[in-house]
PDB file of N, CA and C in Angstrom:
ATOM      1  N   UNK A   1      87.024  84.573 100.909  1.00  0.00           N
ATOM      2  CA  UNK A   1      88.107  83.862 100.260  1.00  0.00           C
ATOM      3  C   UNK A   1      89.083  83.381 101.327  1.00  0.00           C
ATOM      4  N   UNK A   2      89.366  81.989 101.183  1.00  0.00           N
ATOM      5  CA  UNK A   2      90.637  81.627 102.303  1.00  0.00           C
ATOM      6  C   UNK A   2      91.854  81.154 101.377  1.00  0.00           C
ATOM      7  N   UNK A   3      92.671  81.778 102.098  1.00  0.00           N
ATOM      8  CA  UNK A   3      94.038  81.293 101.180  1.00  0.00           C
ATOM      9  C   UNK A   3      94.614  80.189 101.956  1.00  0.00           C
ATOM     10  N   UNK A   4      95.417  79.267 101.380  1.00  0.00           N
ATOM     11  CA  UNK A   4      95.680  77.633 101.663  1.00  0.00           C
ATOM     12  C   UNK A   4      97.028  78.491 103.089  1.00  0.00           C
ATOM     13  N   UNK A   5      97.527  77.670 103.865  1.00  0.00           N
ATOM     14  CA  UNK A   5      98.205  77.981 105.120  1.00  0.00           C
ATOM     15  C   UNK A   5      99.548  77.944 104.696  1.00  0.00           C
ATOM     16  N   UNK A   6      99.961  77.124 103.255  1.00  0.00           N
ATOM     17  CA  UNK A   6     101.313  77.485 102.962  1.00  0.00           C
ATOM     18  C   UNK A   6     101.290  78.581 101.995  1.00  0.00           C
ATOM     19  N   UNK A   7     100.355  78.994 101.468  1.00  0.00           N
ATOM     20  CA  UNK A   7     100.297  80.159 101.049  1.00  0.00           C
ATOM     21  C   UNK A   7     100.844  81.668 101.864  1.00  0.00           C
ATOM     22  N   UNK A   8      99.506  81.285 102.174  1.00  0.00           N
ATOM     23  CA  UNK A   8      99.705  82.657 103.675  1.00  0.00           C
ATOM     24  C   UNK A   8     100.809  83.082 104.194  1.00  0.00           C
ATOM     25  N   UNK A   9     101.444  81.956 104.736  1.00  0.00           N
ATOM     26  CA  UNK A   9     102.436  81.621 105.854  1.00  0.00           C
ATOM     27  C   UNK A   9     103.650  82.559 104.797  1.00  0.00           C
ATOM     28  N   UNK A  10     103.978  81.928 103.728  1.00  0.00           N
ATOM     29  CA  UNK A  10     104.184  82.409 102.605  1.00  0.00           C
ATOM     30  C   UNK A  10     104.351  84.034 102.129  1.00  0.00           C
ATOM     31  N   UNK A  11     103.066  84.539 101.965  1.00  0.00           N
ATOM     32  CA  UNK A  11     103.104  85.759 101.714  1.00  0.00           C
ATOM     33  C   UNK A  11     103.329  86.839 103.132  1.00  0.00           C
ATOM     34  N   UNK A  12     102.967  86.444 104.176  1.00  0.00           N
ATOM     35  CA  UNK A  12     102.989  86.849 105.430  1.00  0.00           C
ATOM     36  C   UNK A  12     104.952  87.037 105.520  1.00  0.00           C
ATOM     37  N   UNK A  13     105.654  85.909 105.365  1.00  0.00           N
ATOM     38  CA  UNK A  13     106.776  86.161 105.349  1.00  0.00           C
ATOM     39  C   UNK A  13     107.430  87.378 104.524  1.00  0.00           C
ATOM     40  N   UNK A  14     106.772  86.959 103.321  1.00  0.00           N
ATOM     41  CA  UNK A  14     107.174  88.155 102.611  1.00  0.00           C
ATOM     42  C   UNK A  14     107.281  89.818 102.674  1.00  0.00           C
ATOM     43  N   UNK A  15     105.662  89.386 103.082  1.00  0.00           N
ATOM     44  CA  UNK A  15     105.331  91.325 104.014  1.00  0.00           C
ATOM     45  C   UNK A  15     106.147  91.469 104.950  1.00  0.00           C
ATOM     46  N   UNK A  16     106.252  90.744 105.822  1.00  0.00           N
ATOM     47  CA  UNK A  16     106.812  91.153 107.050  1.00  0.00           C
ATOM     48  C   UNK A  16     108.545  91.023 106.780  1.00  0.00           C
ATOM     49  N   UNK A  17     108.898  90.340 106.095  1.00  0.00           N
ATOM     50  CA  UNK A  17     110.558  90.801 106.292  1.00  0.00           C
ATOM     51  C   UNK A  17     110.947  90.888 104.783  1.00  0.00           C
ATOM     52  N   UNK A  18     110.574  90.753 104.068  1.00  0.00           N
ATOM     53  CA  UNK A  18     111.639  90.546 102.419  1.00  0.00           C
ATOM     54  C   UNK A  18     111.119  92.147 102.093  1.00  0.00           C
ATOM     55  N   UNK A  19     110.160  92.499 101.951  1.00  0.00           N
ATOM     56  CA  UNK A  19     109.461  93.710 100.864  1.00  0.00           C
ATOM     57  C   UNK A  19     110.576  95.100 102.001  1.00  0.00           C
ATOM     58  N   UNK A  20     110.404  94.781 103.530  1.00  0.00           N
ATOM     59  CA  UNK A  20     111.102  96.148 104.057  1.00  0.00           C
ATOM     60  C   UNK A  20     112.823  96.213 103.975  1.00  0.00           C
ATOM     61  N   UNK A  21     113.330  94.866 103.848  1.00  0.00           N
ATOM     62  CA  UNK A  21     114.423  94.750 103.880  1.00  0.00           C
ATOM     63  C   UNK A  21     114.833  95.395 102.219  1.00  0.00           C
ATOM     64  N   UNK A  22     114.307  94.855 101.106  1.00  0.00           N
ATOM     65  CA  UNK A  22     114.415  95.228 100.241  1.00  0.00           C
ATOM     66  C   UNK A  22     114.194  96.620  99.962  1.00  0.00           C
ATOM     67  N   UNK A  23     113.348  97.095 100.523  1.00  0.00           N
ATOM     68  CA  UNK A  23     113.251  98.962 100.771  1.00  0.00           C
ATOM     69  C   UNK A  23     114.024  99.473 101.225  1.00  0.00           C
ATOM     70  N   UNK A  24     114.956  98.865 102.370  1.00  0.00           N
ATOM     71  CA  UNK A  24     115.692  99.277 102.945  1.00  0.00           C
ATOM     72  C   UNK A  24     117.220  99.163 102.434  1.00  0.00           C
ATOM     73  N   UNK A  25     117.482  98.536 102.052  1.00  0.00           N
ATOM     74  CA  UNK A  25     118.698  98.307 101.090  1.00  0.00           C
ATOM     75  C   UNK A  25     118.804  99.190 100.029  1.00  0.00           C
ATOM     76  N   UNK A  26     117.388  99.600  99.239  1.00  0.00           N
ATOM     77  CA  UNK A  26     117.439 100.286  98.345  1.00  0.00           C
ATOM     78  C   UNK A  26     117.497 102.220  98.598  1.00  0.00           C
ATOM     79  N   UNK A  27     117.427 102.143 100.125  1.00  0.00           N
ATOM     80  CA  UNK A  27     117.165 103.603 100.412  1.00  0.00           C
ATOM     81  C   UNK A  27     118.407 104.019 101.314  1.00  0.00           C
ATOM     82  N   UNK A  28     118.897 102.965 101.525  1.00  0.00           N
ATOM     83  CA  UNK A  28     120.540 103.164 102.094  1.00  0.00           C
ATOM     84  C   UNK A  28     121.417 103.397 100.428  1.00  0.00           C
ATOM     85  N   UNK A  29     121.175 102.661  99.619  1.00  0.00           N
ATOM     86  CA  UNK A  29     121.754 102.739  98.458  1.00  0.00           C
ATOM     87  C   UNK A  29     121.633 104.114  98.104  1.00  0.00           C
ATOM     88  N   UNK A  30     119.996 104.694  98.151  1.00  0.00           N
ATOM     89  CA  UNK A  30     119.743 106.356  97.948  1.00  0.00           C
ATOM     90  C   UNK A  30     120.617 107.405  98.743  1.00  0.00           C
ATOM     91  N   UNK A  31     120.470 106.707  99.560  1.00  0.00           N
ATOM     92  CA  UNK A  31     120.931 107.745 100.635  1.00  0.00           C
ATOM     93  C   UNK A  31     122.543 108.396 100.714  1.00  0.00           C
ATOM     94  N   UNK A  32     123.516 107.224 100.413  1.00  0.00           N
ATOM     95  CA  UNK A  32     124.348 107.118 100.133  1.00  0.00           C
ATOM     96  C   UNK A  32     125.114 108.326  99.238  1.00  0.00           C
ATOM     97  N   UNK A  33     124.271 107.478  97.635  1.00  0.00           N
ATOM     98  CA  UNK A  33     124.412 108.231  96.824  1.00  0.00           C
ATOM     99  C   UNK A  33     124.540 109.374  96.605  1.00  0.00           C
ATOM    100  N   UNK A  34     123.179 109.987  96.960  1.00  0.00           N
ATOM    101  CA  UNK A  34     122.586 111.570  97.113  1.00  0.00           C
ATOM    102  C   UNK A  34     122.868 112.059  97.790  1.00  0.00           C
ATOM    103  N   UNK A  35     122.555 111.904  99.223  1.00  0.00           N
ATOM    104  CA  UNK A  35     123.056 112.985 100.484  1.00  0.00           C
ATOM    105  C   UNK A  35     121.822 113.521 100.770  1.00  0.00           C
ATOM    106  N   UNK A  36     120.479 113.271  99.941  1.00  0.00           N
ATOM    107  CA  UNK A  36     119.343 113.578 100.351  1.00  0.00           C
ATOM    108  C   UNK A  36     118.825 113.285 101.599  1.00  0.00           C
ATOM    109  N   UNK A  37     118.551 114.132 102.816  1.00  0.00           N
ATOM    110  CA  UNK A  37     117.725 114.275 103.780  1.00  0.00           C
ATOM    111  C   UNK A  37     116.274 113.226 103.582  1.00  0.00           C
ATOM    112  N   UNK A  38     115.984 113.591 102.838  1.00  0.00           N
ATOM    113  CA  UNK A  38     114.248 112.635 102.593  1.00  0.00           C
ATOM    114  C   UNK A  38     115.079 111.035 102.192  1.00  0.00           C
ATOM    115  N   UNK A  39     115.449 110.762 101.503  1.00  0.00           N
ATOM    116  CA  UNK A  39     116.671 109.090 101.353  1.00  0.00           C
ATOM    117  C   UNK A  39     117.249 109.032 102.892  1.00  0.00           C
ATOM    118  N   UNK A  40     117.418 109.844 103.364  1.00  0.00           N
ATOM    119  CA  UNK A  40     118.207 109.053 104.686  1.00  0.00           C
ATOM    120  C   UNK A  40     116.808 108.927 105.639  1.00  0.00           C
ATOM    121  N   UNK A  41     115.461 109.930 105.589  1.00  0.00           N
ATOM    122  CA  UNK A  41     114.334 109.404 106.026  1.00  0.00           C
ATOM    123  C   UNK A  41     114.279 108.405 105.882  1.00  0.00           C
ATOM    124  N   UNK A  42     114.018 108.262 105.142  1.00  0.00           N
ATOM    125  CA  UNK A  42     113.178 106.947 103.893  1.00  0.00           C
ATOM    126  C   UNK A  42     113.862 105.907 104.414  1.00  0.00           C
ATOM    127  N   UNK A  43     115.290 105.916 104.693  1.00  0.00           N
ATOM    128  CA  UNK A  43     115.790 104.856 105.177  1.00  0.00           C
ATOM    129  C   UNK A  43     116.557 104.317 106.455  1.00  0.00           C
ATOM    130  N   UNK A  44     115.705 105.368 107.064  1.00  0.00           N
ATOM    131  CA  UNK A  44     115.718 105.002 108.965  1.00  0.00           C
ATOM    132  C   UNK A  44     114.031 104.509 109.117  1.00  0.00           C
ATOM    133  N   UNK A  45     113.577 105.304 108.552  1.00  0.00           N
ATOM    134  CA  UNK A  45     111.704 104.729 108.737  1.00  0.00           C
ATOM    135  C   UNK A  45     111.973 103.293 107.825  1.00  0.00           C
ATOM    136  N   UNK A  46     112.367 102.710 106.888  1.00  0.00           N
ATOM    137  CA  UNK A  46     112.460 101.631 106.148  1.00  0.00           C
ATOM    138  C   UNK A  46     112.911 100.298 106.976  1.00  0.00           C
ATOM    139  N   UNK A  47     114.224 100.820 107.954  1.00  0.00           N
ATOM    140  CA  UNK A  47     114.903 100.293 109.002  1.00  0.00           C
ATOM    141  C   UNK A  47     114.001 100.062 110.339  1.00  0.00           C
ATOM    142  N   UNK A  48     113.365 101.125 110.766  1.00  0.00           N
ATOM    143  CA  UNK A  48     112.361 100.661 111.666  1.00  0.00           C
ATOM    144  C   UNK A  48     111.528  99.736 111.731  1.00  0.00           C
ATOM    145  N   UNK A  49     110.643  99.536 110.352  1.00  0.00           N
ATOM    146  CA  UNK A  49     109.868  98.653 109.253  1.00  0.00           C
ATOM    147  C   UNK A  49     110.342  97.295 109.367  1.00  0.00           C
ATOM    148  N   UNK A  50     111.805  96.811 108.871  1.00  0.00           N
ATOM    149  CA  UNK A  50     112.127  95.906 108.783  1.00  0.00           C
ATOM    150  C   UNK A  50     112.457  95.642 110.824  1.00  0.00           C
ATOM    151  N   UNK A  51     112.835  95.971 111.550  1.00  0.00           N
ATOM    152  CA  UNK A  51     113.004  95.280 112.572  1.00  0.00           C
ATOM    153  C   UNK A  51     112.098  94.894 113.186  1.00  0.00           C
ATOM    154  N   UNK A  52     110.376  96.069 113.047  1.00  0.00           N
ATOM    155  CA  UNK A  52     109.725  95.363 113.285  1.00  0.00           C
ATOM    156  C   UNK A  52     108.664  94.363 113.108  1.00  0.00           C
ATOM    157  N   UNK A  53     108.714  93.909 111.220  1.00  0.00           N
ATOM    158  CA  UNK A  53     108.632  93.165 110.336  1.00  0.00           C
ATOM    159  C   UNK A  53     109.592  91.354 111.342  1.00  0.00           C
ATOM    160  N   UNK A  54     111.046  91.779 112.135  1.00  0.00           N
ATOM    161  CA  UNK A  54     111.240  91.019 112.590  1.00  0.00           C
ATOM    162  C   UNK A  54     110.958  90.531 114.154  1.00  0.00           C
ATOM    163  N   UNK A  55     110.556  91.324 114.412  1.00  0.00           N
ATOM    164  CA  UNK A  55     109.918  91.292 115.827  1.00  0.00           C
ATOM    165  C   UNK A  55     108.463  90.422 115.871  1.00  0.00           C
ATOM    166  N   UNK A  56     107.968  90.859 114.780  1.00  0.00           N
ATOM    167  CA  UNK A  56     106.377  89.952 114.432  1.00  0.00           C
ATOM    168  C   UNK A  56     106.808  88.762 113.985  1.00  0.00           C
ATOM    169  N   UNK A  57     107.806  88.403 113.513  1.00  0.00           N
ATOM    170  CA  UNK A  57     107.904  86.821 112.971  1.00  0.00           C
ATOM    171  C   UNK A  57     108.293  86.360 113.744  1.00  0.00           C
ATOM    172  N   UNK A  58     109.141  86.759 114.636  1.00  0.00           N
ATOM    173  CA  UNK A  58     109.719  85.851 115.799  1.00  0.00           C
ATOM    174  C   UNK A  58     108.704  85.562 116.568  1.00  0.00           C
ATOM    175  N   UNK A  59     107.845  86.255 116.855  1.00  0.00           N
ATOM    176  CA  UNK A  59     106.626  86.388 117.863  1.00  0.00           C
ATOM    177  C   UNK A  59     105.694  85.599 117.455  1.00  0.00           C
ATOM    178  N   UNK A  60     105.483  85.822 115.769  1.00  0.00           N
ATOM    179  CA  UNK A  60     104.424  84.829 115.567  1.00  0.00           C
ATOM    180  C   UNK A  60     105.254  83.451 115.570  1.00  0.00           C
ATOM    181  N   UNK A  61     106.182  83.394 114.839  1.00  0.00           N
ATOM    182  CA  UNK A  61     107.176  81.659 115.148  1.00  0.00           C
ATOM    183  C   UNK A  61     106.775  81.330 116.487  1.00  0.00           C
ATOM    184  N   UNK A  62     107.265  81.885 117.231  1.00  0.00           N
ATOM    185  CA  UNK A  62     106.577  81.553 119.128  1.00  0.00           C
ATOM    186  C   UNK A  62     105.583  80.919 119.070  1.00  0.00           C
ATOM    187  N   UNK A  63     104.741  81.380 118.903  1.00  0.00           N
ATOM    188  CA  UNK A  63     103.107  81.469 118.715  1.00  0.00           C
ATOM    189  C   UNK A  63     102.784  80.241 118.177  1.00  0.00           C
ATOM    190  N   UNK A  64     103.050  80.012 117.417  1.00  0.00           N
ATOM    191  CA  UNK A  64     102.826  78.661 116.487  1.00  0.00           C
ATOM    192  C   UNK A  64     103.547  77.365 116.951  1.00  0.00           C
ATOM    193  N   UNK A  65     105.069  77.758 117.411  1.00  0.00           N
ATOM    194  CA  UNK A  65     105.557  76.416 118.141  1.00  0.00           C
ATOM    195  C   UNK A  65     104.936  76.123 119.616  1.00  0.00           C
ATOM    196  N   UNK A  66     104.255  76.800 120.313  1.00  0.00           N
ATOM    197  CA  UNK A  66     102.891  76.827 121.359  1.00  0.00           C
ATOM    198  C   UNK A  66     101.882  76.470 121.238  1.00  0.00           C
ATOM    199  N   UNK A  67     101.609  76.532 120.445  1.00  0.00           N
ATOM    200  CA  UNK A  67     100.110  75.673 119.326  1.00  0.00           C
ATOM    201  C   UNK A  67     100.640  74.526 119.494  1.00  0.00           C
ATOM    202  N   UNK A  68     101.483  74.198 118.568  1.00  0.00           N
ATOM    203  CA  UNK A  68     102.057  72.873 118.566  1.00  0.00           C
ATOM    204  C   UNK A  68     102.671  71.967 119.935  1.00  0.00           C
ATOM    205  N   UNK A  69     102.853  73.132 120.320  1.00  0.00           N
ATOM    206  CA  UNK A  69     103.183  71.661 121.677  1.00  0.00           C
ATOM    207  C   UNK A  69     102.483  71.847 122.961  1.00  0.00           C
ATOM    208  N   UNK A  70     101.553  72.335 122.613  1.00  0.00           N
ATOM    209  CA  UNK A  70     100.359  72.701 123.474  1.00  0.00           C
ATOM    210  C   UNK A  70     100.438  73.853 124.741  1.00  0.00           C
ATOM    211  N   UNK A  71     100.016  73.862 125.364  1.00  0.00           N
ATOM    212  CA  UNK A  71      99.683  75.325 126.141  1.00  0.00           C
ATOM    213  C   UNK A  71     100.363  74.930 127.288  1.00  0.00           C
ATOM    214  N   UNK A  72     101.126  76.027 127.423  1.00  0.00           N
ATOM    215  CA  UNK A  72     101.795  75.815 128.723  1.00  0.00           C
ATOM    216  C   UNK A  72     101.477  77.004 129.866  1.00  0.00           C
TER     217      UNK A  72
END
């Protein structure tokens, strides 16, 4: 099965920064709340997730504007 490239591009964004950020918002919210040890886990590992959710997009963005303007 191939999925179309604005698709992908698409869901790829999503994995990589919306789904951890959104975990992460929601486990600072826990954490907060509760005072639970496992919530403040949950939301330093969630935090790790998302930065490096942003580390891969920047990298792949790179990647792709190199494609495009050819190899240097």
């Amino acid at each position: 099965m191939k999925l179309p490239d604005k698709f992908y591009l698409t869901l790829k964004w999503i994995m990589l920064l919306a789904a951890p950020v959104c975990t992460f918002i929601l486990s600072v919210i826990a954490a907060i709340q509760t005072g639970d040890y496992a919530a403040i886990i949950t939301a330093v590992l969630s935090g790790l997730g998302t930065l490096a959710g942003a580390i891969l997009k920047i990298s792949d963005t790179n990647y792709y504007k190199e494609l495009e303007g050819g190899a240097k």
